[in-house]
ModelCIF file with pLDDT and N, C-alpha, C, O atoms, coordinates in Angstrom:
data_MODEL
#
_entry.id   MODEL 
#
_entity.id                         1 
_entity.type                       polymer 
_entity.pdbx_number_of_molecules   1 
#
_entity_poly.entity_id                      1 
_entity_poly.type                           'polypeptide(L)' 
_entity_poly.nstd_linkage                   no 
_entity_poly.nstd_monomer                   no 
_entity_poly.pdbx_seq_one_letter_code       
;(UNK)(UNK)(UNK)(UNK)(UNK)(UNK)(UNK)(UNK)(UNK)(UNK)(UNK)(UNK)(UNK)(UNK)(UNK)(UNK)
(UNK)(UNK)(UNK)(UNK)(UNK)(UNK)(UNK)(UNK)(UNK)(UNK)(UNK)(UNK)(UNK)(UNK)(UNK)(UNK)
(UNK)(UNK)(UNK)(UNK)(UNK)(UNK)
;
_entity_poly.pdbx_seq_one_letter_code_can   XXXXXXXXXXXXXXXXXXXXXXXXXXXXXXXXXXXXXX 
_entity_poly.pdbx_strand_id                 A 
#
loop_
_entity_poly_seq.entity_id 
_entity_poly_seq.num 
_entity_poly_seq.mon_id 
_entity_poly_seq.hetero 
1 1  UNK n 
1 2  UNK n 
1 3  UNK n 
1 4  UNK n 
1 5  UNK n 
1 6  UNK n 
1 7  UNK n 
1 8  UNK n 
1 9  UNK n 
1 10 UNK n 
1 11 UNK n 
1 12 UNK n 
1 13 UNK n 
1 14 UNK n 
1 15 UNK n 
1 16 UNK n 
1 17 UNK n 
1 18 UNK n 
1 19 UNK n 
1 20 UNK n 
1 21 UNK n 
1 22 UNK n 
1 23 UNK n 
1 24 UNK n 
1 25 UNK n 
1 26 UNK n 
1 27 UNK n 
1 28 UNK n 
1 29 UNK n 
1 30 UNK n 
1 31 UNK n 
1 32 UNK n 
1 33 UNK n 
1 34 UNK n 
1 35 UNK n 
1 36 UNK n 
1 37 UNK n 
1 38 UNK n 
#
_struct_asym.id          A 
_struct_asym.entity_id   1 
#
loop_
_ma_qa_metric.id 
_ma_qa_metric.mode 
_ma_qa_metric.name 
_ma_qa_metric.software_group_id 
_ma_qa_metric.type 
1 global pLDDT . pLDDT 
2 local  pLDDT . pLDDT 
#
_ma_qa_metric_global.metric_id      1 
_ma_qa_metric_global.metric_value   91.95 
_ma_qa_metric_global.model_id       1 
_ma_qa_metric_global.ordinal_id     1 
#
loop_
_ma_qa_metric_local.label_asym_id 
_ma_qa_metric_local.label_comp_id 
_ma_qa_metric_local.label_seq_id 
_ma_qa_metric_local.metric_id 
_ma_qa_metric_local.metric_value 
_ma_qa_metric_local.model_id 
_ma_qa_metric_local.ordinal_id 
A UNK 1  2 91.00 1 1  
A UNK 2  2 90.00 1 2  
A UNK 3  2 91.00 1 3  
A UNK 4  2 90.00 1 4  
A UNK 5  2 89.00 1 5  
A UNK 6  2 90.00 1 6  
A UNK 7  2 91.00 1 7  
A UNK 8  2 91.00 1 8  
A UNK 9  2 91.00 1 9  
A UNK 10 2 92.00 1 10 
A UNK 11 2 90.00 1 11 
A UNK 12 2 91.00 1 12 
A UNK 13 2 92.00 1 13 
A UNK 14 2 93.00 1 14 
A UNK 15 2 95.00 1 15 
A UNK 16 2 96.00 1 16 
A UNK 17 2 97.00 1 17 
A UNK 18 2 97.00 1 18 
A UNK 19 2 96.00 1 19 
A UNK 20 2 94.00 1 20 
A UNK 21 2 91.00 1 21 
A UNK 22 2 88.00 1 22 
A UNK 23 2 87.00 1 23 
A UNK 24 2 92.00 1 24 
A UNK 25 2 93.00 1 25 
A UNK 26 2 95.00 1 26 
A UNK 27 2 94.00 1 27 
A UNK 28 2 93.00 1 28 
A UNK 29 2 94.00 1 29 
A UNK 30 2 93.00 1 30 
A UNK 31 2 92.00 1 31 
A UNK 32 2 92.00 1 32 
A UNK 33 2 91.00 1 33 
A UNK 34 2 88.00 1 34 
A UNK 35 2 84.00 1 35 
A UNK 36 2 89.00 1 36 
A UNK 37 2 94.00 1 37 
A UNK 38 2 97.00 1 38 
#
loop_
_atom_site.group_PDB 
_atom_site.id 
_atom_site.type_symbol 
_atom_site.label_atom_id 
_atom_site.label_alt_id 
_atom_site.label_comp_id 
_atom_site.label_asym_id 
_atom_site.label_entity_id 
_atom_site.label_seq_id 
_atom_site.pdbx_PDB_ins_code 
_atom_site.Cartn_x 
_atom_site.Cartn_y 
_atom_site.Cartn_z 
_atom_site.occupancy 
_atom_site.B_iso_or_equiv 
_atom_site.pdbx_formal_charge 
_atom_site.auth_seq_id 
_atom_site.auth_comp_id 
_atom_site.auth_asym_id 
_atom_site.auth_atom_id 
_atom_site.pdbx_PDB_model_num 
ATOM 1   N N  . UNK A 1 1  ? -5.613  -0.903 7.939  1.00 91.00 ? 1  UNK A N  1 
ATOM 2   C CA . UNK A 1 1  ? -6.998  -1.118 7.502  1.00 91.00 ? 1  UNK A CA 1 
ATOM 3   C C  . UNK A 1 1  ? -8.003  -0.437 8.424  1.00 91.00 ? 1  UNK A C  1 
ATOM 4   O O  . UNK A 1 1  ? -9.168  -0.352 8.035  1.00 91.00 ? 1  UNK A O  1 
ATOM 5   N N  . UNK A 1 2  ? -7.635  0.085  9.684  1.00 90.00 ? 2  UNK A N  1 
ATOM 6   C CA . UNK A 1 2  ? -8.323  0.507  10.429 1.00 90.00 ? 2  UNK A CA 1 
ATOM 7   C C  . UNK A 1 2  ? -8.406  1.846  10.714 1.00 90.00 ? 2  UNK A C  1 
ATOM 8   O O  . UNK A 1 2  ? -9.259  2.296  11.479 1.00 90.00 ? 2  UNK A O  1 
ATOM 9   N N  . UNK A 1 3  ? -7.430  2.640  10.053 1.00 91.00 ? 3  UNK A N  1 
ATOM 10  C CA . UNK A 1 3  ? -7.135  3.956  10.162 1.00 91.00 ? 3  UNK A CA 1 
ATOM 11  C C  . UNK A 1 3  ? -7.351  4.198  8.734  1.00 91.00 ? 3  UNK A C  1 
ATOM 12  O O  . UNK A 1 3  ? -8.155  5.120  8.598  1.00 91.00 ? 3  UNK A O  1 
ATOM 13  N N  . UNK A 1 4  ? -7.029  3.826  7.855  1.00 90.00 ? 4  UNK A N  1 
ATOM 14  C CA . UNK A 1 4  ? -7.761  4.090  6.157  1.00 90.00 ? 4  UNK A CA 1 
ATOM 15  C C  . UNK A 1 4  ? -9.421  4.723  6.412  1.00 90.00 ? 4  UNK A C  1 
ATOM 16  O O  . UNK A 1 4  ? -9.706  5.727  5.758  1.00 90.00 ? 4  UNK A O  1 
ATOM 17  N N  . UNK A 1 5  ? -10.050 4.381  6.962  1.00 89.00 ? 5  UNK A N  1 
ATOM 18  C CA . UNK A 1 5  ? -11.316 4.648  6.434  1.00 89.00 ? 5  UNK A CA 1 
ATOM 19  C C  . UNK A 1 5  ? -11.508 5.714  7.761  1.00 89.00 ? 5  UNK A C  1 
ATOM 20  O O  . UNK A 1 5  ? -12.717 5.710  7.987  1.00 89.00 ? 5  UNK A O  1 
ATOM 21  N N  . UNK A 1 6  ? -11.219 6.099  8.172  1.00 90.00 ? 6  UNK A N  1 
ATOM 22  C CA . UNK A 1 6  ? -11.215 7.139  9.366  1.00 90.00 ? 6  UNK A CA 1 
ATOM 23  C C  . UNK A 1 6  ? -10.706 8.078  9.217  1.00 90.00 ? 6  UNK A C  1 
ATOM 24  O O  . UNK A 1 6  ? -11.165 8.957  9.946  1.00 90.00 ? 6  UNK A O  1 
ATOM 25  N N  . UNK A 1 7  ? -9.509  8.550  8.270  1.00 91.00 ? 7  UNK A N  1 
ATOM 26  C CA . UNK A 1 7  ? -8.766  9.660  7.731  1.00 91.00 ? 7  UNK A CA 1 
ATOM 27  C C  . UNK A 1 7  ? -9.469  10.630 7.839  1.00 91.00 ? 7  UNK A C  1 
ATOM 28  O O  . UNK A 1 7  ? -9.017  11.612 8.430  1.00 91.00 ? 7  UNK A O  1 
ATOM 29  N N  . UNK A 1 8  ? -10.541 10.643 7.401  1.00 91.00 ? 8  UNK A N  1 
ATOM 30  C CA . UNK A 1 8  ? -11.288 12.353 7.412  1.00 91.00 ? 8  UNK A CA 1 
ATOM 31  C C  . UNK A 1 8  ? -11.964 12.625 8.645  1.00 91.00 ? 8  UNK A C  1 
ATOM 32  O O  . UNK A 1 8  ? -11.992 13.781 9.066  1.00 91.00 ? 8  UNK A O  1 
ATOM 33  N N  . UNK A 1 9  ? -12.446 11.801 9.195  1.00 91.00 ? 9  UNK A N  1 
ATOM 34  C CA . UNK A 1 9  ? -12.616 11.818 10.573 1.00 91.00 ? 9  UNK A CA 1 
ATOM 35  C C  . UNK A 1 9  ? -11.439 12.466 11.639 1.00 91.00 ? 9  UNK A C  1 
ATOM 36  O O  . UNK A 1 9  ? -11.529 13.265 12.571 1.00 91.00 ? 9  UNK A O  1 
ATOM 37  N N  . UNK A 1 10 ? -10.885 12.107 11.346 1.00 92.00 ? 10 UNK A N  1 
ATOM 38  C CA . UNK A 1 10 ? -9.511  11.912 12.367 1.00 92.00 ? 10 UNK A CA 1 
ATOM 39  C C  . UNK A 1 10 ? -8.630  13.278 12.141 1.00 92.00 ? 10 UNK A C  1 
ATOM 40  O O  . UNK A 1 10 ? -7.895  13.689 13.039 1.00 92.00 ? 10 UNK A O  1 
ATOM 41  N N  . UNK A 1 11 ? -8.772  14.065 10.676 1.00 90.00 ? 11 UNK A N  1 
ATOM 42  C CA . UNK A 1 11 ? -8.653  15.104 9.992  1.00 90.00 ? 11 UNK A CA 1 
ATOM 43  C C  . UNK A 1 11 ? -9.487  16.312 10.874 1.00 90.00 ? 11 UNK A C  1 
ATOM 44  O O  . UNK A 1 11 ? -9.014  17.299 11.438 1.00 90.00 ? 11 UNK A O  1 
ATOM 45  N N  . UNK A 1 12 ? -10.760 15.906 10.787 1.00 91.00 ? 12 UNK A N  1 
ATOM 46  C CA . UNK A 1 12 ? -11.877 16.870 11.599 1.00 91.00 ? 12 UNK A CA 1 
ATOM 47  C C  . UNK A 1 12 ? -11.587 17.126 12.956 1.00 91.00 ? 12 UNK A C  1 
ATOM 48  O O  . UNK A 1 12 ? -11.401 18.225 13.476 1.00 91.00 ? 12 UNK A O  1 
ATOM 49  N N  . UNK A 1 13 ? -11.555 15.494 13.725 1.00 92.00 ? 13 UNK A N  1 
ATOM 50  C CA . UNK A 1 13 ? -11.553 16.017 14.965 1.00 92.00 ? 13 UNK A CA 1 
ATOM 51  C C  . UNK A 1 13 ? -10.128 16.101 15.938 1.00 92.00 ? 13 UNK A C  1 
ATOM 52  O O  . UNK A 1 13 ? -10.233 16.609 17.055 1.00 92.00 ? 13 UNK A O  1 
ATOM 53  N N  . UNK A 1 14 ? -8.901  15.626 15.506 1.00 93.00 ? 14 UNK A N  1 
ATOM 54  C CA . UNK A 1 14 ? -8.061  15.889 15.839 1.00 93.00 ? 14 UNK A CA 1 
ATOM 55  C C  . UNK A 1 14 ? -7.921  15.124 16.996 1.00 93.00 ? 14 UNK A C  1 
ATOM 56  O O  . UNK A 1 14 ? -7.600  15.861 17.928 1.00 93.00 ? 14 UNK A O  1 
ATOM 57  N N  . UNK A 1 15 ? -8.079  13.386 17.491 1.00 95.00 ? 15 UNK A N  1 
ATOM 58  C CA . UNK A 1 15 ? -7.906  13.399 18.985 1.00 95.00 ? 15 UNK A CA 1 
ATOM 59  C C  . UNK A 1 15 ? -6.548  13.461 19.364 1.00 95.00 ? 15 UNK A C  1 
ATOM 60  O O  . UNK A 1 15 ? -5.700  13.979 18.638 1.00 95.00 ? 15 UNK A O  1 
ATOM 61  N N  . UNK A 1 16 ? -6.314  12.995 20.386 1.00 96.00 ? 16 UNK A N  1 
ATOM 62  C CA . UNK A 1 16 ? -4.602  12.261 20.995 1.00 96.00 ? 16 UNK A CA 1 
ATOM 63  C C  . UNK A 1 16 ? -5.240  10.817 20.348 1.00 96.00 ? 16 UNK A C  1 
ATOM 64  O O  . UNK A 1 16 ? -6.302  10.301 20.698 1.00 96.00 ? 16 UNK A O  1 
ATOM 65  N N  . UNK A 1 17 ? -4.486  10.409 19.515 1.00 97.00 ? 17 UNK A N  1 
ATOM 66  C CA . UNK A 1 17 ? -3.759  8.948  19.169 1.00 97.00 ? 17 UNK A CA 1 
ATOM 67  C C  . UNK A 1 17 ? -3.115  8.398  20.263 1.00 97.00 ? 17 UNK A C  1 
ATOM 68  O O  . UNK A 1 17 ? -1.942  8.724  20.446 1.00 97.00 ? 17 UNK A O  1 
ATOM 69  N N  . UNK A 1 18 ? -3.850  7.336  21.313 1.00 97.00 ? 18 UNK A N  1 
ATOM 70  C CA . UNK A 1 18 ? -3.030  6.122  21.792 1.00 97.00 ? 18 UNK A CA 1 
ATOM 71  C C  . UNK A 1 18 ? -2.694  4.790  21.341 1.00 97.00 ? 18 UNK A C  1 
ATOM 72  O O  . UNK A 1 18 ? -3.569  3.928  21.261 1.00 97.00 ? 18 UNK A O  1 
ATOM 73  N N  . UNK A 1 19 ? -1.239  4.514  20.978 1.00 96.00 ? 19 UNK A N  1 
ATOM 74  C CA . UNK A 1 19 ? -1.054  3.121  19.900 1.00 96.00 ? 19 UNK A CA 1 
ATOM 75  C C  . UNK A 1 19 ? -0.569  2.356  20.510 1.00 96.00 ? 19 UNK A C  1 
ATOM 76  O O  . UNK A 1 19 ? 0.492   2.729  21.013 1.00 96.00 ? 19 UNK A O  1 
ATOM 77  N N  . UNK A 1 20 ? -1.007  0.928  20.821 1.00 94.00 ? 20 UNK A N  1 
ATOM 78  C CA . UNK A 1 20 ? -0.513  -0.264 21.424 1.00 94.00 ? 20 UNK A CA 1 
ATOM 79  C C  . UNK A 1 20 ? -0.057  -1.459 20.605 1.00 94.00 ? 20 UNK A C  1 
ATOM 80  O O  . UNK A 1 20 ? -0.014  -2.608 21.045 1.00 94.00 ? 20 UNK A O  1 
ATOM 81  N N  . UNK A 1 21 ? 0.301   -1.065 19.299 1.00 91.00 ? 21 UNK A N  1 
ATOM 82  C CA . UNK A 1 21 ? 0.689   -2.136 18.264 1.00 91.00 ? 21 UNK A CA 1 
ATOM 83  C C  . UNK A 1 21 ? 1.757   -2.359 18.323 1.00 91.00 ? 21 UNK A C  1 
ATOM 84  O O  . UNK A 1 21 ? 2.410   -1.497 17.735 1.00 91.00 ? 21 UNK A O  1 
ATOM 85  N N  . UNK A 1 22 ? 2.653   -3.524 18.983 1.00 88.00 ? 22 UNK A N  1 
ATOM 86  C CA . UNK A 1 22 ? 3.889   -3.608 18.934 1.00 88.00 ? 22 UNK A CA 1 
ATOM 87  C C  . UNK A 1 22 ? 4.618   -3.591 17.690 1.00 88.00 ? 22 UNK A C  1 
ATOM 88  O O  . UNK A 1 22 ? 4.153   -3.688 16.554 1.00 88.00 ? 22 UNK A O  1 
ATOM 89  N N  . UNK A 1 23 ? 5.815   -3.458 18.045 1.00 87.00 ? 23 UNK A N  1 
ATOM 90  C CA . UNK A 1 23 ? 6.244   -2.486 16.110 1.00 87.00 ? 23 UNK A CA 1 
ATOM 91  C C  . UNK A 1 23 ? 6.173   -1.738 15.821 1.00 87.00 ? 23 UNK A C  1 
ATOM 92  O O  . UNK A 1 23 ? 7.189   -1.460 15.183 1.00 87.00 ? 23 UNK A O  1 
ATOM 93  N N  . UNK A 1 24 ? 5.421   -0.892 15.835 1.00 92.00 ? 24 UNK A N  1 
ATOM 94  C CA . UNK A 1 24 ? 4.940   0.319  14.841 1.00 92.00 ? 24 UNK A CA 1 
ATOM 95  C C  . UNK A 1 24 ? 5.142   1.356  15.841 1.00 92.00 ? 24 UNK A C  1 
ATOM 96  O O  . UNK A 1 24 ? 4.711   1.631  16.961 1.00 92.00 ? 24 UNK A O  1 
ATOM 97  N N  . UNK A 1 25 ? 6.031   1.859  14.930 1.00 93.00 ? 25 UNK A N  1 
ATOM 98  C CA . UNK A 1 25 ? 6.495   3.747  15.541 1.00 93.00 ? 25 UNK A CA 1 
ATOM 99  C C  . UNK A 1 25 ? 5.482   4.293  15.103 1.00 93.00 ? 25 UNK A C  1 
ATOM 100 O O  . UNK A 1 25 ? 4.633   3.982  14.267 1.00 93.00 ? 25 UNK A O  1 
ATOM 101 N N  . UNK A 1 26 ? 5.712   5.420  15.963 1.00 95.00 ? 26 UNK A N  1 
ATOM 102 C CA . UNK A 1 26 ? 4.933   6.426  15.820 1.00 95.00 ? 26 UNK A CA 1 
ATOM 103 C C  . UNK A 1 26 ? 4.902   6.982  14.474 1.00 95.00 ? 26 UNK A C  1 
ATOM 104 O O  . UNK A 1 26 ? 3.908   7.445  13.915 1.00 95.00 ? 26 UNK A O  1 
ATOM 105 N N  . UNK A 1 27 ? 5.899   6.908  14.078 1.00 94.00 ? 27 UNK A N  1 
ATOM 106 C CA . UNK A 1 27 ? 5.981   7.461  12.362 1.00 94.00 ? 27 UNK A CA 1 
ATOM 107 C C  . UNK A 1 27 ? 5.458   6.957  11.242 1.00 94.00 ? 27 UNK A C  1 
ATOM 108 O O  . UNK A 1 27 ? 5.278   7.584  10.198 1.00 94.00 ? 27 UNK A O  1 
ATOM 109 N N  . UNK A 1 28 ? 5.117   5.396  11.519 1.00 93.00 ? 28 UNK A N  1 
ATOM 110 C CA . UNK A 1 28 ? 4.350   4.942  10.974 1.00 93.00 ? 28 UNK A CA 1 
ATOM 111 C C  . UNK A 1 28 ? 2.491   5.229  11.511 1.00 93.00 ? 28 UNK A C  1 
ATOM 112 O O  . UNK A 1 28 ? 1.754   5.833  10.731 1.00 93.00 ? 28 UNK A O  1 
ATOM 113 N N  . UNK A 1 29 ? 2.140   4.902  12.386 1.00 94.00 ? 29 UNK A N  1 
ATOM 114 C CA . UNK A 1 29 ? 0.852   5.721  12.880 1.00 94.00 ? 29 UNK A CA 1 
ATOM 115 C C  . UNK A 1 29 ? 0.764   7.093  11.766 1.00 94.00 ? 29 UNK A C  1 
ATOM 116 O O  . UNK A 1 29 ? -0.020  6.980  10.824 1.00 94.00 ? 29 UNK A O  1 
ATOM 117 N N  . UNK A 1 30 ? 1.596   8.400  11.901 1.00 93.00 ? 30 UNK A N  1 
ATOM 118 C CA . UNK A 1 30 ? 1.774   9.429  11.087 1.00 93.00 ? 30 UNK A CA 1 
ATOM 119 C C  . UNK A 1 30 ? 1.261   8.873  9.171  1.00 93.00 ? 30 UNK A C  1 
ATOM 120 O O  . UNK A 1 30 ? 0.359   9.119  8.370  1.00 93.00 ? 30 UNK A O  1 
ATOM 121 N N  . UNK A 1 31 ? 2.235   8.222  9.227  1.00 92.00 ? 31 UNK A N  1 
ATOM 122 C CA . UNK A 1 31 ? 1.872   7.404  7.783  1.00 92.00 ? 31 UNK A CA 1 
ATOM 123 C C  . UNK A 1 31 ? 0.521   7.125  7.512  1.00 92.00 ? 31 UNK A C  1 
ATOM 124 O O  . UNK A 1 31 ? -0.066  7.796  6.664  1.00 92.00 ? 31 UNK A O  1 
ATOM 125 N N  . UNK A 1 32 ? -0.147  6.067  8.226  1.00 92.00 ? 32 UNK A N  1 
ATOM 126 C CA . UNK A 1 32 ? -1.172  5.427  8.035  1.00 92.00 ? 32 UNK A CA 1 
ATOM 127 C C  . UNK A 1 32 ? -2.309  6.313  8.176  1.00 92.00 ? 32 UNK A C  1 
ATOM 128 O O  . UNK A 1 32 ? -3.337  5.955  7.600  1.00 92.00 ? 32 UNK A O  1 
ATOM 129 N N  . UNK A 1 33 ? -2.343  7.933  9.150  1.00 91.00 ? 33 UNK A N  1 
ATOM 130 C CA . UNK A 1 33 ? -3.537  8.887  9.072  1.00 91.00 ? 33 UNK A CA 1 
ATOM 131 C C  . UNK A 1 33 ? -3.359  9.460  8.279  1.00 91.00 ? 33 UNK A C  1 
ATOM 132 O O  . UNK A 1 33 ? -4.333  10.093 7.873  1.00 91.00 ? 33 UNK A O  1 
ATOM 133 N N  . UNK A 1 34 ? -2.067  9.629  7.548  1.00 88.00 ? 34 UNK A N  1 
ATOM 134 C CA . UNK A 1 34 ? -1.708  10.664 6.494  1.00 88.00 ? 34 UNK A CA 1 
ATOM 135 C C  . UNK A 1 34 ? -1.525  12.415 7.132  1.00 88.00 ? 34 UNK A C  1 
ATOM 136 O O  . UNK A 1 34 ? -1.348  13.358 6.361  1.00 88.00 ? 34 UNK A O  1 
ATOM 137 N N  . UNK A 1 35 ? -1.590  12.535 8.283  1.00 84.00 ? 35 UNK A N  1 
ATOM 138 C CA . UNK A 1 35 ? -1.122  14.085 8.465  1.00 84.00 ? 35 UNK A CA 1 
ATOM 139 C C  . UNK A 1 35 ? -1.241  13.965 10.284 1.00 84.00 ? 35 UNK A C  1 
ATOM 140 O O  . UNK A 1 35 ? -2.056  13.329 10.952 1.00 84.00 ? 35 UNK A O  1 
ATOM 141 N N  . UNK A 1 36 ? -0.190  14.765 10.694 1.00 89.00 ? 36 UNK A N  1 
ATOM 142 C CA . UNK A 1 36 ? 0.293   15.218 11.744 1.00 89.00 ? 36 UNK A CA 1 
ATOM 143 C C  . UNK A 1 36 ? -0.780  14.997 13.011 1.00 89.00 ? 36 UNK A C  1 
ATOM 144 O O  . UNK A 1 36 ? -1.907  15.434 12.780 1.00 89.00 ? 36 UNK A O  1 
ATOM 145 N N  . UNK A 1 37 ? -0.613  14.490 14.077 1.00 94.00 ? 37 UNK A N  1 
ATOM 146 C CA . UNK A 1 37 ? -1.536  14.028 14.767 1.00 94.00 ? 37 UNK A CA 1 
ATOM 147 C C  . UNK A 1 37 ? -1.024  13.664 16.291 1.00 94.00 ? 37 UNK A C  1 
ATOM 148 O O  . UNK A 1 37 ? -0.337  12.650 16.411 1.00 94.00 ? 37 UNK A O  1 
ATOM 149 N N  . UNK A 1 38 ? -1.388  14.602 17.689 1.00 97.00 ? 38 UNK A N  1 
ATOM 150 C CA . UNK A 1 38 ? -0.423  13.947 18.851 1.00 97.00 ? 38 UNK A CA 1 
ATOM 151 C C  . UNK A 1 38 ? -0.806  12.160 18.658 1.00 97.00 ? 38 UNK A C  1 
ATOM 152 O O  . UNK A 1 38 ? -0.256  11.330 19.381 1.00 97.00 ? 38 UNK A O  1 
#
């Protein structure tokens, strides 16, 4: 819910992604921006 509405943002500026959600691989992160992202 928190990365949904940021997609195009996140599209534009490209940061480094740091994820502290226990559980969630990185591949899921990938999932949830929808495209390739350190």
């Amino acid at each position: 819910d928190v990365l949904t509405p940021v997609k195009e943002l996140l599209a534009e500026y490209k940061p480094l992604l740091i994820t502290m959600a226990a559980g969630l691989e990185i591949k899921k992160i990938e999932e949830f921006v929808g495209e390739k992202l350190p």
